[in-house]
C-alpha atoms as a PDB file:
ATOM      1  CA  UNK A   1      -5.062   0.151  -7.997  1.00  0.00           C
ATOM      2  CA  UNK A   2      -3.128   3.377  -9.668  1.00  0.00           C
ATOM      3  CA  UNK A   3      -2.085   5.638  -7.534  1.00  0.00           C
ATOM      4  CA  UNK A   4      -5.109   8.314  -8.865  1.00  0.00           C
ATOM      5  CA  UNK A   5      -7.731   6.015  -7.641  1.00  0.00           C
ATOM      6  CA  UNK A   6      -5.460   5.222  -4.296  1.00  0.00           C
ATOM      7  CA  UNK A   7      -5.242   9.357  -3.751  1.00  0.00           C
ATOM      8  CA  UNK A   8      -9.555   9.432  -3.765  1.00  0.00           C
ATOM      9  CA  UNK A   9      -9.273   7.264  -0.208  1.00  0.00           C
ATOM     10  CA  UNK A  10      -8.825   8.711   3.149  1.00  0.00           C
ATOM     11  CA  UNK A  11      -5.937   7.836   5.233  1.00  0.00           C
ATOM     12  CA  UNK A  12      -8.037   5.307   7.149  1.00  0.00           C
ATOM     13  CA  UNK A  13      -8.952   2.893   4.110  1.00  0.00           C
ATOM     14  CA  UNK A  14      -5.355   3.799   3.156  1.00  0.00           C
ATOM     15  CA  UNK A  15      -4.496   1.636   5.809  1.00  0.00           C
ATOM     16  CA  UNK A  16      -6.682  -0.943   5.560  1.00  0.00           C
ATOM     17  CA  UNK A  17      -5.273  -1.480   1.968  1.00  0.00           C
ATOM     18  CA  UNK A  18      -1.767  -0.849   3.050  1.00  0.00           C
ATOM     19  CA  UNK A  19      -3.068  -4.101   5.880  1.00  0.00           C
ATOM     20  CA  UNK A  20      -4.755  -6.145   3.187  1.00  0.00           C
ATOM     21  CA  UNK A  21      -1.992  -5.527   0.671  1.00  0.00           C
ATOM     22  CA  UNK A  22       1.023  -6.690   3.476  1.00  0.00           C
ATOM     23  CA  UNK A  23      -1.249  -9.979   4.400  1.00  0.00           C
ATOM     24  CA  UNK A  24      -1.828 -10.829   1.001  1.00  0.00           C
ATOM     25  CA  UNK A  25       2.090 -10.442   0.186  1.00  0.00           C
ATOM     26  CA  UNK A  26       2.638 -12.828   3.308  1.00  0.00           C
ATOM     27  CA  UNK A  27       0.536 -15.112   1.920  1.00  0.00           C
ATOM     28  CA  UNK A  28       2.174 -15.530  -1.405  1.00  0.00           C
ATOM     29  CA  UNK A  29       5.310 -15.216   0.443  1.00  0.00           C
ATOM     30  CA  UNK A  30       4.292 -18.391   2.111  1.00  0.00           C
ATOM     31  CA  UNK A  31       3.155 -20.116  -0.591  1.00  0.00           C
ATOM     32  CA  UNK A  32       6.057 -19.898  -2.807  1.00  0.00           C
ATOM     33  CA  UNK A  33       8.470 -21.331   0.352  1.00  0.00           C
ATOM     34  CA  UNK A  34       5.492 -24.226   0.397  1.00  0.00           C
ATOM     35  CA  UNK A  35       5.830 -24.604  -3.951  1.00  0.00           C
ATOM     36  CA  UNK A  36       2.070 -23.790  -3.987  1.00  0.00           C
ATOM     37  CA  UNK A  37       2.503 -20.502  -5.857  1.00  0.00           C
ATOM     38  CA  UNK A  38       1.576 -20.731  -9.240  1.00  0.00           C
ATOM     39  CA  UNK A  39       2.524 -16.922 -10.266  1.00  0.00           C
ATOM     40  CA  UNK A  40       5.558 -15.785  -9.149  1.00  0.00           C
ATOM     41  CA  UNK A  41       4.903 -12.540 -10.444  1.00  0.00           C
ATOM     42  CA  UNK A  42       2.282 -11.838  -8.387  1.00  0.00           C
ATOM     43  CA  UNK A  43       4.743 -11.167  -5.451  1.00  0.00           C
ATOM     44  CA  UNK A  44       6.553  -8.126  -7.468  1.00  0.00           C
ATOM     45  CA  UNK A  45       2.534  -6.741  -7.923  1.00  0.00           C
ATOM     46  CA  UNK A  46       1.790  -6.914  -4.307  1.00  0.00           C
ATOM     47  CA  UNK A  47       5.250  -5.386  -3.348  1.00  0.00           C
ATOM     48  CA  UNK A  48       4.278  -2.658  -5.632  1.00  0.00           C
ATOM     49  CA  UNK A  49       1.288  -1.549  -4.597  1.00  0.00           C
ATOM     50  CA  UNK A  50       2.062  -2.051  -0.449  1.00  0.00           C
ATOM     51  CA  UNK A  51       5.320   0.788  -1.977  1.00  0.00           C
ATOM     52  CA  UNK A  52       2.891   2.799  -3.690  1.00  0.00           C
ATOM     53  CA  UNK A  53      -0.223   2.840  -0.619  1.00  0.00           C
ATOM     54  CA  UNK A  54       3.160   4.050   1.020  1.00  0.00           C
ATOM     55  CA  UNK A  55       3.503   6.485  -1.055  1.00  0.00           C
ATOM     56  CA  UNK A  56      -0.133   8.096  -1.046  1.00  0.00           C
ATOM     57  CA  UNK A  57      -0.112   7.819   2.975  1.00  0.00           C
ATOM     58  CA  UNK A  58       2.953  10.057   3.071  1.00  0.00           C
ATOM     59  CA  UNK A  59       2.267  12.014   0.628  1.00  0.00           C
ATOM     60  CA  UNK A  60      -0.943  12.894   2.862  1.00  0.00           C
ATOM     61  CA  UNK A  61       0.938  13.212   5.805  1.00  0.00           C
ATOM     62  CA  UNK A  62       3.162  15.436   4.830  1.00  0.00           C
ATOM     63  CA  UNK A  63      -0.064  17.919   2.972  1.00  0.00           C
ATOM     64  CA  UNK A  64      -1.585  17.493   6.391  1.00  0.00           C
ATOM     65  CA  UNK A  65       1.763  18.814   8.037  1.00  0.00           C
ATOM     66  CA  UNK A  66       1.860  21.252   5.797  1.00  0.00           C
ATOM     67  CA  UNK A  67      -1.489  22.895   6.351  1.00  0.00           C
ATOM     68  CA  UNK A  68      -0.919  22.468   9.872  1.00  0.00           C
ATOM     69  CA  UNK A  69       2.069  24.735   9.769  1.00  0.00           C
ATOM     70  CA  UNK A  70       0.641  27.555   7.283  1.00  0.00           C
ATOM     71  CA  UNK A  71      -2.189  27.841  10.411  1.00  0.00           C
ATOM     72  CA  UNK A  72       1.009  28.520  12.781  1.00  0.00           C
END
């Protein structure tokens, strides 16, 4: 996913990708210490997208935070 289609989610399926996306990078993770991983480069995907969920979470965060204090 880019990060325009990760901004459409709310924070909650945020982190149930951010979840999915850290299992699934486990997985691989484990899989190339067992020599079962076919694509390596799969690992540098996952790591990518678990940085850029990241990203979109705090970037909501800190709009939320934001909003917050302009109501102060």
């Amino acid at each position: 996913m880019n990060a325009l289609e990760l901004r459409k989610l709310n924070y909650e399926e945020l982190g149930e990708k951010l979840e999915e996306s850290k299992e699934e990078l486990f997985n691989l993770r484990f899989q190339l210490v067992t020599n079962a991983l076919d694509n390596t480069s799969r690992i540098a995907k996952v790591k990518r997208d678990v940085a850029r969920v990241a990203t979109v979470m705090r970037e909501q965060e800190i709009a939320a935070w934001e909003s917050q204090q302009e109501e102060a």
